[in-house]
PDB file of N, CA and C in Angstrom:
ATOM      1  N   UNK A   1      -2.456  -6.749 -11.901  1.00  0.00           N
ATOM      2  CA  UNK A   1      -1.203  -6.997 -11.232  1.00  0.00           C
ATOM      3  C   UNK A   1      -1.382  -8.164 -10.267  1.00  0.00           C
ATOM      4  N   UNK A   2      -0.254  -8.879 -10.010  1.00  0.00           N
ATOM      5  CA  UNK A   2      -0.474  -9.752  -8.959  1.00  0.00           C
ATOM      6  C   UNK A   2       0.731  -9.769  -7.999  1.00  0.00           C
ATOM      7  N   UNK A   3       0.819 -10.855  -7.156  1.00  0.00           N
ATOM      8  CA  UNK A   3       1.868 -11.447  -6.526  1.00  0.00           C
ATOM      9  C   UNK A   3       2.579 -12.173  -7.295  1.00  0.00           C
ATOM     10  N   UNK A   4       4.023 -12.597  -6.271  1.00  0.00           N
ATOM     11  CA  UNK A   4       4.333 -13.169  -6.394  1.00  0.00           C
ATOM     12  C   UNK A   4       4.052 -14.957  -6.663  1.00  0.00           C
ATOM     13  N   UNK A   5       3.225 -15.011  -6.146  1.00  0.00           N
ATOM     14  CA  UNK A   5       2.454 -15.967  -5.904  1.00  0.00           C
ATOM     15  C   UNK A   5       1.196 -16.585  -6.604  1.00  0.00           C
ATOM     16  N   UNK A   6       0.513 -15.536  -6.923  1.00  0.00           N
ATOM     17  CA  UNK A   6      -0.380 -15.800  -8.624  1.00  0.00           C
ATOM     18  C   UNK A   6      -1.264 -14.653  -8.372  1.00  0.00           C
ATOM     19  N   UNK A   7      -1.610 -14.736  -6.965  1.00  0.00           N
ATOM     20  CA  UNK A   7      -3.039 -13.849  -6.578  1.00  0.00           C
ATOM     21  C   UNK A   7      -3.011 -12.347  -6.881  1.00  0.00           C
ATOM     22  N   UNK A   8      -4.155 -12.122  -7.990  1.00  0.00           N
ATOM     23  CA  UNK A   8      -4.372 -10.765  -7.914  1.00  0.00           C
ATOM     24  C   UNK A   8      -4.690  -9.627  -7.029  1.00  0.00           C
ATOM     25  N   UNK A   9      -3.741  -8.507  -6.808  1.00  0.00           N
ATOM     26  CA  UNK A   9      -3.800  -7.500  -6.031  1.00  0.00           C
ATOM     27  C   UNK A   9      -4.585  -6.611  -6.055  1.00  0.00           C
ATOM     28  N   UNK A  10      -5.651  -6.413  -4.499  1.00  0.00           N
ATOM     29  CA  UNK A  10      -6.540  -5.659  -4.742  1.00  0.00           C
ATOM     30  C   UNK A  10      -5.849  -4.377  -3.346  1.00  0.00           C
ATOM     31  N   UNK A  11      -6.587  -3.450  -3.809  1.00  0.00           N
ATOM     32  CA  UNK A  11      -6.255  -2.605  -2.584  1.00  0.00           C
ATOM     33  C   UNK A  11      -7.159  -2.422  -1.223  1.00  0.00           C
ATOM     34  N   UNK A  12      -6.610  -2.993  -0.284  1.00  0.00           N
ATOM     35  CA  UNK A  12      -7.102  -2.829   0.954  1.00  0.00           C
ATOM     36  C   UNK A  12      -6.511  -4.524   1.447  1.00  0.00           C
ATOM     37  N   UNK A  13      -5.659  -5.235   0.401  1.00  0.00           N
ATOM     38  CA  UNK A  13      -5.224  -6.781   0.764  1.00  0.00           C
ATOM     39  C   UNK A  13      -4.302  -6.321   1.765  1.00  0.00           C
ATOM     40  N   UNK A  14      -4.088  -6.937   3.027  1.00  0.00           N
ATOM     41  CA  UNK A  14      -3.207  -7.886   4.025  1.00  0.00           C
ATOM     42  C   UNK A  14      -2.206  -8.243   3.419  1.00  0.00           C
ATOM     43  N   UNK A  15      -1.019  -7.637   3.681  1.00  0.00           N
ATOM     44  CA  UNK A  15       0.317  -8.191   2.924  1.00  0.00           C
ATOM     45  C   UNK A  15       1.336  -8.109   4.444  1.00  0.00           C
ATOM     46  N   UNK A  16       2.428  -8.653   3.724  1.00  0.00           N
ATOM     47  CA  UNK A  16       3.673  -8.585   4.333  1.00  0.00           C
ATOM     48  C   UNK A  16       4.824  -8.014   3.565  1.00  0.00           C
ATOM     49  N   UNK A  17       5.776  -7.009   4.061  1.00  0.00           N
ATOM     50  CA  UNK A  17       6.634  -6.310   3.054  1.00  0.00           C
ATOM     51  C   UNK A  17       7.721  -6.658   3.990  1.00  0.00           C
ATOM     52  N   UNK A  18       8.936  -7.280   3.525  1.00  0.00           N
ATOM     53  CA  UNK A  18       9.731  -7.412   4.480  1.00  0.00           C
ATOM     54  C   UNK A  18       9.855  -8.367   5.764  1.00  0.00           C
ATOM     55  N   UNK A  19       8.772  -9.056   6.124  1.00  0.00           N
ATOM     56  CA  UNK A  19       8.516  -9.929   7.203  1.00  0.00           C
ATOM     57  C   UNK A  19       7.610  -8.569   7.986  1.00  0.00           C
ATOM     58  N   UNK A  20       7.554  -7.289   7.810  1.00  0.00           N
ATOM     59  CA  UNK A  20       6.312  -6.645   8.428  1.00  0.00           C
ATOM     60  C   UNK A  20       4.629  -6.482   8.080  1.00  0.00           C
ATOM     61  N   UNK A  21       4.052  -6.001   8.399  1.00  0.00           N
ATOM     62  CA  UNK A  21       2.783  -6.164   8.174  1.00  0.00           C
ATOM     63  C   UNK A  21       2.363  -4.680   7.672  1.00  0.00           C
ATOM     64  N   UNK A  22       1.250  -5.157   6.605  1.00  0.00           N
ATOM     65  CA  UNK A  22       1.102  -3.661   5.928  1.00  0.00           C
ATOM     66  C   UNK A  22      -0.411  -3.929   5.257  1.00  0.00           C
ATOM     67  N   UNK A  23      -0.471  -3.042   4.413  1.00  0.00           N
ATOM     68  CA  UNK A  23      -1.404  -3.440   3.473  1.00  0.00           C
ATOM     69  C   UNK A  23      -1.399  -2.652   1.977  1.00  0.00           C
ATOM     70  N   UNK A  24      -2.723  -3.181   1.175  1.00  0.00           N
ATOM     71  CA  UNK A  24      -2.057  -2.345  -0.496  1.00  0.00           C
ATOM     72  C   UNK A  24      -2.693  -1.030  -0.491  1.00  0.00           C
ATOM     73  N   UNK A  25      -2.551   0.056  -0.400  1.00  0.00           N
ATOM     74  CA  UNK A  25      -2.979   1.183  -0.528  1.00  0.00           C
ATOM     75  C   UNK A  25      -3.506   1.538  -1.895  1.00  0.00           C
ATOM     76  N   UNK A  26      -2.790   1.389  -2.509  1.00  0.00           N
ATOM     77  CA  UNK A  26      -3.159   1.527  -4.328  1.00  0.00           C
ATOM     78  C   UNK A  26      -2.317   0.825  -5.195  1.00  0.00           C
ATOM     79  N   UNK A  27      -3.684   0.525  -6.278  1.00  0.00           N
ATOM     80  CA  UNK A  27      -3.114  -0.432  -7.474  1.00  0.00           C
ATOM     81  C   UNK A  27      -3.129   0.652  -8.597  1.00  0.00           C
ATOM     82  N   UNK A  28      -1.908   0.856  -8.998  1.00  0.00           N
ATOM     83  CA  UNK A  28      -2.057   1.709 -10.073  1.00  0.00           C
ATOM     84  C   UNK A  28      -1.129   0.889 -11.571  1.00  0.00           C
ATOM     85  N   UNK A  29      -2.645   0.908 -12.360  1.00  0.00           N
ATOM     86  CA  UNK A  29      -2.112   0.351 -13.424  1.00  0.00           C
ATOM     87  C   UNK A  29      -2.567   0.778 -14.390  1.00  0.00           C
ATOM     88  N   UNK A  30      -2.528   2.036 -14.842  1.00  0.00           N
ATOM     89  CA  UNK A  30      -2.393   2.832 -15.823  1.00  0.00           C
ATOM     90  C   UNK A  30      -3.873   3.062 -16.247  1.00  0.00           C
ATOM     91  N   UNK A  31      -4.990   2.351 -15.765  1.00  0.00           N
ATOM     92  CA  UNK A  31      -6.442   2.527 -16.081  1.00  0.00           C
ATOM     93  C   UNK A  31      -6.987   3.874 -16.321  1.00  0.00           C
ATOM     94  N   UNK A  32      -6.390   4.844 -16.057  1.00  0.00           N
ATOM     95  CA  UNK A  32      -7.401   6.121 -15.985  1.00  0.00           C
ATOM     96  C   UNK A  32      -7.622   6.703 -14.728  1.00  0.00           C
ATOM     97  N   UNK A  33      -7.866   6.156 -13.435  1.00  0.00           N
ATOM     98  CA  UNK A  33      -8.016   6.542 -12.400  1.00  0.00           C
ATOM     99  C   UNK A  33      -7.779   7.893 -11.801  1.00  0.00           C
ATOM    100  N   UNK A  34      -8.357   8.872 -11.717  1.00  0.00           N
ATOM    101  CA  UNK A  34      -7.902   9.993 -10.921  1.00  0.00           C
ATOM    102  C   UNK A  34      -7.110   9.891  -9.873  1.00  0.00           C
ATOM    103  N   UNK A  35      -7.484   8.984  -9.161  1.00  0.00           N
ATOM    104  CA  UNK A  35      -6.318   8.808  -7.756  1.00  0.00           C
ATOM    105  C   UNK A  35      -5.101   7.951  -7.387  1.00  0.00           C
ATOM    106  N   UNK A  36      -5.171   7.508  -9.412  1.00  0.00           N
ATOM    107  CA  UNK A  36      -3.709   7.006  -9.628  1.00  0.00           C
ATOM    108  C   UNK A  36      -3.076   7.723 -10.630  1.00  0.00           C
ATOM    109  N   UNK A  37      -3.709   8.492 -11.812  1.00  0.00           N
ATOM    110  CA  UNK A  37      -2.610   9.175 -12.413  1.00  0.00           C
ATOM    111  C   UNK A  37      -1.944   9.464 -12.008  1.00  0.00           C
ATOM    112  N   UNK A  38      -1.260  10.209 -11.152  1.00  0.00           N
ATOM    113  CA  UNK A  38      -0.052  10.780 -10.733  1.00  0.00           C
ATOM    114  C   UNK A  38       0.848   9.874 -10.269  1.00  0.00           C
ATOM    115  N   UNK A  39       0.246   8.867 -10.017  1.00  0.00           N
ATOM    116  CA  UNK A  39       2.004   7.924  -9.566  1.00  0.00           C
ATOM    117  C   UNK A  39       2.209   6.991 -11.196  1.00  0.00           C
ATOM    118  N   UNK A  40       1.257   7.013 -12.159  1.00  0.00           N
ATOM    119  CA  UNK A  40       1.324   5.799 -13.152  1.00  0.00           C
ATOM    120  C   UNK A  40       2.208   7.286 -14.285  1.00  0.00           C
ATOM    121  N   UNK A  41       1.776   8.363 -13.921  1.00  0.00           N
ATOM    122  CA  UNK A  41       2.405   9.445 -14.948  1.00  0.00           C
ATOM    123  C   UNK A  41       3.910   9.257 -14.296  1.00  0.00           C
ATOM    124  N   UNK A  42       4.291   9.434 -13.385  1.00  0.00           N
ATOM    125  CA  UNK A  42       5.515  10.125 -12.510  1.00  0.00           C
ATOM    126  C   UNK A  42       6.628   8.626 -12.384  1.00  0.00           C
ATOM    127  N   UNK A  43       5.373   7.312 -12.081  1.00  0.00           N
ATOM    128  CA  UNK A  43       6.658   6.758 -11.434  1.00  0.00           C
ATOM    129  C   UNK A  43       5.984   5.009 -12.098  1.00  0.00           C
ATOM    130  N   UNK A  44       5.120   5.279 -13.111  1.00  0.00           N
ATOM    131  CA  UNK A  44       4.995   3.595 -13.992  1.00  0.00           C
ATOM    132  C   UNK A  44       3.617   2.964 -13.143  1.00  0.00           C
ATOM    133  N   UNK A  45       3.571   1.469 -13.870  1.00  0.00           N
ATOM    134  CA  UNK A  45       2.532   0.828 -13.160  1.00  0.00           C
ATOM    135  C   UNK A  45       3.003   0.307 -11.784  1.00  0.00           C
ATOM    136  N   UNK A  46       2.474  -0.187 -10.415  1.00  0.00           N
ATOM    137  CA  UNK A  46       2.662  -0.620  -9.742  1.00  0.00           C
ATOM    138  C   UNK A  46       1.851  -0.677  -8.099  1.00  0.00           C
ATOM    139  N   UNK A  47       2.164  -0.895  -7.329  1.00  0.00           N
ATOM    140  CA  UNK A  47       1.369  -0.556  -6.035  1.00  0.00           C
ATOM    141  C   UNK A  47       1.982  -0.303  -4.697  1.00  0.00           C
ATOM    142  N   UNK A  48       1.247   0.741  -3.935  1.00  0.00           N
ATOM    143  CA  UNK A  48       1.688   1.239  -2.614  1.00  0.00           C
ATOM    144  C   UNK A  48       0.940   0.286  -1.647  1.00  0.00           C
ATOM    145  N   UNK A  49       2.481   0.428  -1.116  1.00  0.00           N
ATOM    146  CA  UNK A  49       2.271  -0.242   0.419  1.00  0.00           C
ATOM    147  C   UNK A  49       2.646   0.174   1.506  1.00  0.00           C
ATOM    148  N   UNK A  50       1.441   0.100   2.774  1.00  0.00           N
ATOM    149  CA  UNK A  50       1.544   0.874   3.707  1.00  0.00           C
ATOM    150  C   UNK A  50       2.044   0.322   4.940  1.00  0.00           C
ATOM    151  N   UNK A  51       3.149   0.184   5.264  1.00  0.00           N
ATOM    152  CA  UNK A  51       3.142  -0.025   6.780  1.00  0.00           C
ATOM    153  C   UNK A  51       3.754   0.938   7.567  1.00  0.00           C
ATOM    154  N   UNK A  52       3.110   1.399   8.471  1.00  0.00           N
ATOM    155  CA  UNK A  52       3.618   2.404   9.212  1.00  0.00           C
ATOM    156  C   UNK A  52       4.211   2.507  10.388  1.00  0.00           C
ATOM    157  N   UNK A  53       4.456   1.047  10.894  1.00  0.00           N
ATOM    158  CA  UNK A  53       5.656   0.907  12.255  1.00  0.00           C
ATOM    159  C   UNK A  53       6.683   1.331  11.891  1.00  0.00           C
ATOM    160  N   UNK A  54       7.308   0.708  10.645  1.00  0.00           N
ATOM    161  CA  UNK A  54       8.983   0.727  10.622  1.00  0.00           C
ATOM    162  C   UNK A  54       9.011   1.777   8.898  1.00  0.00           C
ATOM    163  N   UNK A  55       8.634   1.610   7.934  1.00  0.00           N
ATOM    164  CA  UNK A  55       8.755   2.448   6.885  1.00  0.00           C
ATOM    165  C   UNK A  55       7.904   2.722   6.056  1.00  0.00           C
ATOM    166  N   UNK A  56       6.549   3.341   6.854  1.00  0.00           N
ATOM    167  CA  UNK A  56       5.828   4.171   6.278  1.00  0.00           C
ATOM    168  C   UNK A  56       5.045   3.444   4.608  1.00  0.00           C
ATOM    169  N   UNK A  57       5.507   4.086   3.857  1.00  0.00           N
ATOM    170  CA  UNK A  57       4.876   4.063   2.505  1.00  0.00           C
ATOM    171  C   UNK A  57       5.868   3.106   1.631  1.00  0.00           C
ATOM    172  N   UNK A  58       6.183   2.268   0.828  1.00  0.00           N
ATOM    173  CA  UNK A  58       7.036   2.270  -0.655  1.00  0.00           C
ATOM    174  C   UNK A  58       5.804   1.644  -1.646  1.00  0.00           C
ATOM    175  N   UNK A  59       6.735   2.115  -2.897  1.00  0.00           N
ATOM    176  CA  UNK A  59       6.316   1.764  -3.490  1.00  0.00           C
ATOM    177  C   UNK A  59       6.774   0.602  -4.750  1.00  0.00           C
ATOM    178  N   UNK A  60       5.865  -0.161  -5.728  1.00  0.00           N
ATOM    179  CA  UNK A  60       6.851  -1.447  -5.755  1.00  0.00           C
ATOM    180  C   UNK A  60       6.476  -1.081  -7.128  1.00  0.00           C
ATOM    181  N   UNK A  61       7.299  -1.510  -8.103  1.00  0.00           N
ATOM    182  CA  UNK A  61       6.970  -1.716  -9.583  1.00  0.00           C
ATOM    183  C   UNK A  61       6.645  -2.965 -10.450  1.00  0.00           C
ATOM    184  N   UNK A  62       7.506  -3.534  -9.528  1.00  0.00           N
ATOM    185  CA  UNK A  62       6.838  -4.997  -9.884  1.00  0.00           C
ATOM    186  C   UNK A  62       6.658  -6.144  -8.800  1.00  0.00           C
ATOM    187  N   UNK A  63       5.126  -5.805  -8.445  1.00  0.00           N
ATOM    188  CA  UNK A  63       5.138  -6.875  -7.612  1.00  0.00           C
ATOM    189  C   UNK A  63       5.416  -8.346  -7.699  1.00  0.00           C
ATOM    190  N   UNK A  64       5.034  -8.709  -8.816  1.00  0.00           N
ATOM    191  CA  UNK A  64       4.956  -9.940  -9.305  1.00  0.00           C
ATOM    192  C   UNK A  64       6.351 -10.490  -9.101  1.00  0.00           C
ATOM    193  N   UNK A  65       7.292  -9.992  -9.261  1.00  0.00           N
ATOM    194  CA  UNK A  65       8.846 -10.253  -9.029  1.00  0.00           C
ATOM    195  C   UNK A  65       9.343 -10.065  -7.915  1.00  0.00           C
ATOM    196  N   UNK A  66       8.982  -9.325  -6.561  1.00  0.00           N
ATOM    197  CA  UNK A  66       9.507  -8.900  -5.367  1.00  0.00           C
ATOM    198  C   UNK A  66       8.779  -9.991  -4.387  1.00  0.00           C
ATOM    199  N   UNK A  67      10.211 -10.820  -3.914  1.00  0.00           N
ATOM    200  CA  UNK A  67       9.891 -12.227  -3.010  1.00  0.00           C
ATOM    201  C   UNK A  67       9.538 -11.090  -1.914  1.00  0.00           C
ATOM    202  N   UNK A  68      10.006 -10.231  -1.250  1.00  0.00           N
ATOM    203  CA  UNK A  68       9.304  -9.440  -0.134  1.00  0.00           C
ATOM    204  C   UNK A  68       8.073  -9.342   0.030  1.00  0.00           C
ATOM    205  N   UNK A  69       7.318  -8.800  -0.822  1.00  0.00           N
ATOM    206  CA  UNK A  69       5.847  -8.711  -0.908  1.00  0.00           C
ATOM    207  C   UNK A  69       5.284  -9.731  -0.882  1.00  0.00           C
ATOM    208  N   UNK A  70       4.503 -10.130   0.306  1.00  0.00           N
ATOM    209  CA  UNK A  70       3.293 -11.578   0.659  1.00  0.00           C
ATOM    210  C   UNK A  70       2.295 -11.523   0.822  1.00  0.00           C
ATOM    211  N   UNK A  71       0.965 -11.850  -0.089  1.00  0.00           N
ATOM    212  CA  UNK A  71       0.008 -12.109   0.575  1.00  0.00           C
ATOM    213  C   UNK A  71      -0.880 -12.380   1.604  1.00  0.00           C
ATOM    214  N   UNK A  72      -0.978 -12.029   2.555  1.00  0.00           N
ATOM    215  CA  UNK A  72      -1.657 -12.483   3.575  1.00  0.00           C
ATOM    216  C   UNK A  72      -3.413 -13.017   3.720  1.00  0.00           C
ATOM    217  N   UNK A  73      -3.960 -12.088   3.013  1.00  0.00           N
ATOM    218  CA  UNK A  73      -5.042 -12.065   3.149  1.00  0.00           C
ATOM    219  C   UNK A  73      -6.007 -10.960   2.541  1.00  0.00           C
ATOM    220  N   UNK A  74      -7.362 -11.448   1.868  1.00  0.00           N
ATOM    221  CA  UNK A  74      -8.268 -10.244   1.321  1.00  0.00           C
ATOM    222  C   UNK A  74      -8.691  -9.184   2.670  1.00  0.00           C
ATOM    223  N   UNK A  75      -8.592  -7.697   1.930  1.00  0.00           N
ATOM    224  CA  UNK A  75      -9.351  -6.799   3.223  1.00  0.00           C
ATOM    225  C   UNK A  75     -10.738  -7.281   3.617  1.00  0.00           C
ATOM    226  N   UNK A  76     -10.992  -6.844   4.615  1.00  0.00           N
ATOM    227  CA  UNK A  76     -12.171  -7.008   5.556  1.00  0.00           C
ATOM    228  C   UNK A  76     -12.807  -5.608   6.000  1.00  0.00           C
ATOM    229  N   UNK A  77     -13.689  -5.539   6.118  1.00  0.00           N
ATOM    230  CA  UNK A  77     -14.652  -4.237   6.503  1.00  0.00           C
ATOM    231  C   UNK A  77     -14.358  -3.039   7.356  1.00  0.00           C
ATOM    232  N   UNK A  78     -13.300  -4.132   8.676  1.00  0.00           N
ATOM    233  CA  UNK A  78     -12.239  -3.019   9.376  1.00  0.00           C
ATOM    234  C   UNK A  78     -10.992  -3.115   9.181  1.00  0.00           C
ATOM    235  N   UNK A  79     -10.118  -3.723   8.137  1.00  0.00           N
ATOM    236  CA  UNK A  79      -8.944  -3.892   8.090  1.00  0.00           C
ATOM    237  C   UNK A  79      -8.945  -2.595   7.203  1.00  0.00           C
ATOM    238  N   UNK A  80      -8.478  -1.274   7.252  1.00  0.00           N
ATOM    239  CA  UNK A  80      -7.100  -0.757   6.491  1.00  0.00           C
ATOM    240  C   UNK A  80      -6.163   0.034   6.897  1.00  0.00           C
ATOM    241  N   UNK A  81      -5.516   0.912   6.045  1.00  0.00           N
ATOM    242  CA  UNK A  81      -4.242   1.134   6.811  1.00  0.00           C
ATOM    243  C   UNK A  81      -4.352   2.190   7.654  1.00  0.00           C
ATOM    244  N   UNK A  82      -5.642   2.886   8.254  1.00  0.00           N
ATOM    245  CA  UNK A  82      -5.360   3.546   9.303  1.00  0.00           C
ATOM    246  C   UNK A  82      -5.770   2.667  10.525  1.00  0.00           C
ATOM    247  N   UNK A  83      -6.144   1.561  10.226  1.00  0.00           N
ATOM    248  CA  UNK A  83      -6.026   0.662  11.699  1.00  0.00           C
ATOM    249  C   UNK A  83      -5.170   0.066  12.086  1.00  0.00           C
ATOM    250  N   UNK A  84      -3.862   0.011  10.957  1.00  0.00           N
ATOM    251  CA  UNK A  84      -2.713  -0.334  11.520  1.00  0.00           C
ATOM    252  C   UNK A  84      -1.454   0.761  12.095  1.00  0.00           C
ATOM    253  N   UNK A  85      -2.171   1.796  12.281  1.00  0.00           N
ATOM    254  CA  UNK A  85      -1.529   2.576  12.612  1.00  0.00           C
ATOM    255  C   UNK A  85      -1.610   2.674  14.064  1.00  0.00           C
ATOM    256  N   UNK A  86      -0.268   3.008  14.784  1.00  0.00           N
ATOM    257  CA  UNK A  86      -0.547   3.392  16.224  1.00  0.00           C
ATOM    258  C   UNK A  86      -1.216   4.244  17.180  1.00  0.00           C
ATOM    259  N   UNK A  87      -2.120   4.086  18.115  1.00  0.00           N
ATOM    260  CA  UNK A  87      -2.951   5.269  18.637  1.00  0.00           C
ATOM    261  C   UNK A  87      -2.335   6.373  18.799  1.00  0.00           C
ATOM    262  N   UNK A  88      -0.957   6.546  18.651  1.00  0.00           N
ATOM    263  CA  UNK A  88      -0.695   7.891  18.692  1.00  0.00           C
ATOM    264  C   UNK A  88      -0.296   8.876  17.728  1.00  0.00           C
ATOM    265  N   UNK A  89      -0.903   8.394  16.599  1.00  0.00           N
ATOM    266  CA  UNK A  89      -0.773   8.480  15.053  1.00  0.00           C
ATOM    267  C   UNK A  89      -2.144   9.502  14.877  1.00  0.00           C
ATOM    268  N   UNK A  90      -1.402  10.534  14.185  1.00  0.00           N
ATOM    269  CA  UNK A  90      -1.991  11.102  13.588  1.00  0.00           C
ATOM    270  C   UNK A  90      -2.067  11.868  11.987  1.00  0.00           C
ATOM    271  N   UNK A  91      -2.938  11.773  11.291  1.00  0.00           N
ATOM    272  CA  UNK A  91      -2.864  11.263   9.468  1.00  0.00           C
ATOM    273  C   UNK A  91      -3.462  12.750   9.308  1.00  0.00           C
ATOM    274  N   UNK A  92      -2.848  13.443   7.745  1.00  0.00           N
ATOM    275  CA  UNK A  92      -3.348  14.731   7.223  1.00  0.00           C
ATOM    276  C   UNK A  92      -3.185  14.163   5.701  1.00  0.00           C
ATOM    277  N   UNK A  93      -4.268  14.391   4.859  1.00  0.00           N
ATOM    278  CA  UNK A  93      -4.886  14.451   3.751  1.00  0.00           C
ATOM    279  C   UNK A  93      -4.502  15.628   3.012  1.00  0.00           C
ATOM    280  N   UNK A  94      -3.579  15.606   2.178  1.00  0.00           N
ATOM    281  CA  UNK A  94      -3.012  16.953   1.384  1.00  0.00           C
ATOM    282  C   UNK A  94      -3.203  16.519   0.008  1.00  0.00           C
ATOM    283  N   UNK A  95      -3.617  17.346  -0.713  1.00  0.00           N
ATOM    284  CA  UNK A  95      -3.776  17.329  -2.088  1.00  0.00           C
ATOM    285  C   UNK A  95      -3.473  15.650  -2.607  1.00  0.00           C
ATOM    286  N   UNK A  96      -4.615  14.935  -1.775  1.00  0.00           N
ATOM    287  CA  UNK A  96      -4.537  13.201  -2.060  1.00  0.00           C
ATOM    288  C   UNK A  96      -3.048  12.721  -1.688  1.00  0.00           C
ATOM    289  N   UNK A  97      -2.112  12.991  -1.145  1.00  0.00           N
ATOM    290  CA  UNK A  97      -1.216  12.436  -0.730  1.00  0.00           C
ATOM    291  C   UNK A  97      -1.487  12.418   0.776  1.00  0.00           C
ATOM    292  N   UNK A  98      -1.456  11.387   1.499  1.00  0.00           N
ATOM    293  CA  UNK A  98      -1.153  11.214   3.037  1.00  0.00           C
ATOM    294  C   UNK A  98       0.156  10.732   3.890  1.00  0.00           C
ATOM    295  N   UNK A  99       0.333  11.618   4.505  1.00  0.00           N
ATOM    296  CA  UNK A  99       1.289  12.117   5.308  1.00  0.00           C
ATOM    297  C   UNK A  99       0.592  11.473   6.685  1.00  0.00           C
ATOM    298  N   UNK A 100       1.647  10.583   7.718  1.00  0.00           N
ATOM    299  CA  UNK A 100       1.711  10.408   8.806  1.00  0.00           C
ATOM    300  C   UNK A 100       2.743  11.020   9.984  1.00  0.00           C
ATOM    301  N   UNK A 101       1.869  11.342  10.667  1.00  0.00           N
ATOM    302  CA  UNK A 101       2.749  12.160  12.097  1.00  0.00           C
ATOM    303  C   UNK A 101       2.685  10.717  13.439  1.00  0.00           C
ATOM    304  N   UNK A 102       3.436  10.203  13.819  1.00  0.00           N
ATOM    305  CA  UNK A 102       3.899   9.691  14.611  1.00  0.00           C
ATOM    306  C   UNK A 102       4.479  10.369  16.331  1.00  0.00           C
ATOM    307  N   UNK A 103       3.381  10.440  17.367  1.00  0.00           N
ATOM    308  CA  UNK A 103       4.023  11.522  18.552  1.00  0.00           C
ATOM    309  C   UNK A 103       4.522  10.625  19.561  1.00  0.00           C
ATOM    310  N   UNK A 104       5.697  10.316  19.830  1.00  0.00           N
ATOM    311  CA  UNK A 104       6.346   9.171  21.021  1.00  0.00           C
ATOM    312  C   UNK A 104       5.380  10.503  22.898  1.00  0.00           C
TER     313      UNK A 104
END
């Protein structure tokens, strides 16, 4: 899968969804993957993106076509998406789906 732009999508890339900041959570493209069957069975090829200021999770089907979705940059060793989350964020791990709690 790629961008809009040419560059192939890896998960843990620096994106922009919307003019916000996020990153790719998962590339699911039908490979076999245990921790993508369920979205490539349920909902096609494509990839999740995480930003969790303003809307959490979506997911895209075709990136390659969605001017929203931008490249920013390859992940880095401390970039992913629980560091873009706010310190008062707190994340639960359920049957491989993650759920964010947000406490003002």
């Amino acid at each position: 899968m790629t961008y809009e732009s040419g560059e192939e999508i890896h998960p843990g890339d620096r994106v922009t969804y919307g003019g916000h900041a996020g990153t790719i959570e998962l590339v699911v493209d039908g490979a076999g993957n245990p921790e993508t069957d369920w979205y490539f069975e349920n909902c096609g090829a494509g990839v999740m993106v995480v930003e969790p200021r303003v809307f959490g999770q979506v997911y895209i089907h075709a990136p390659h076509d969605d001017e929203d979705l931008k490249f920013v940059g390859v992940s880095t060793a401390t970039s992913s998406p629980a560091a873009a989350l706010p310190r008062s964020a707190t994340q639960f791990r359920i049957t491989g789906h993650r759920f964010v709690a947000v406490f003002a």
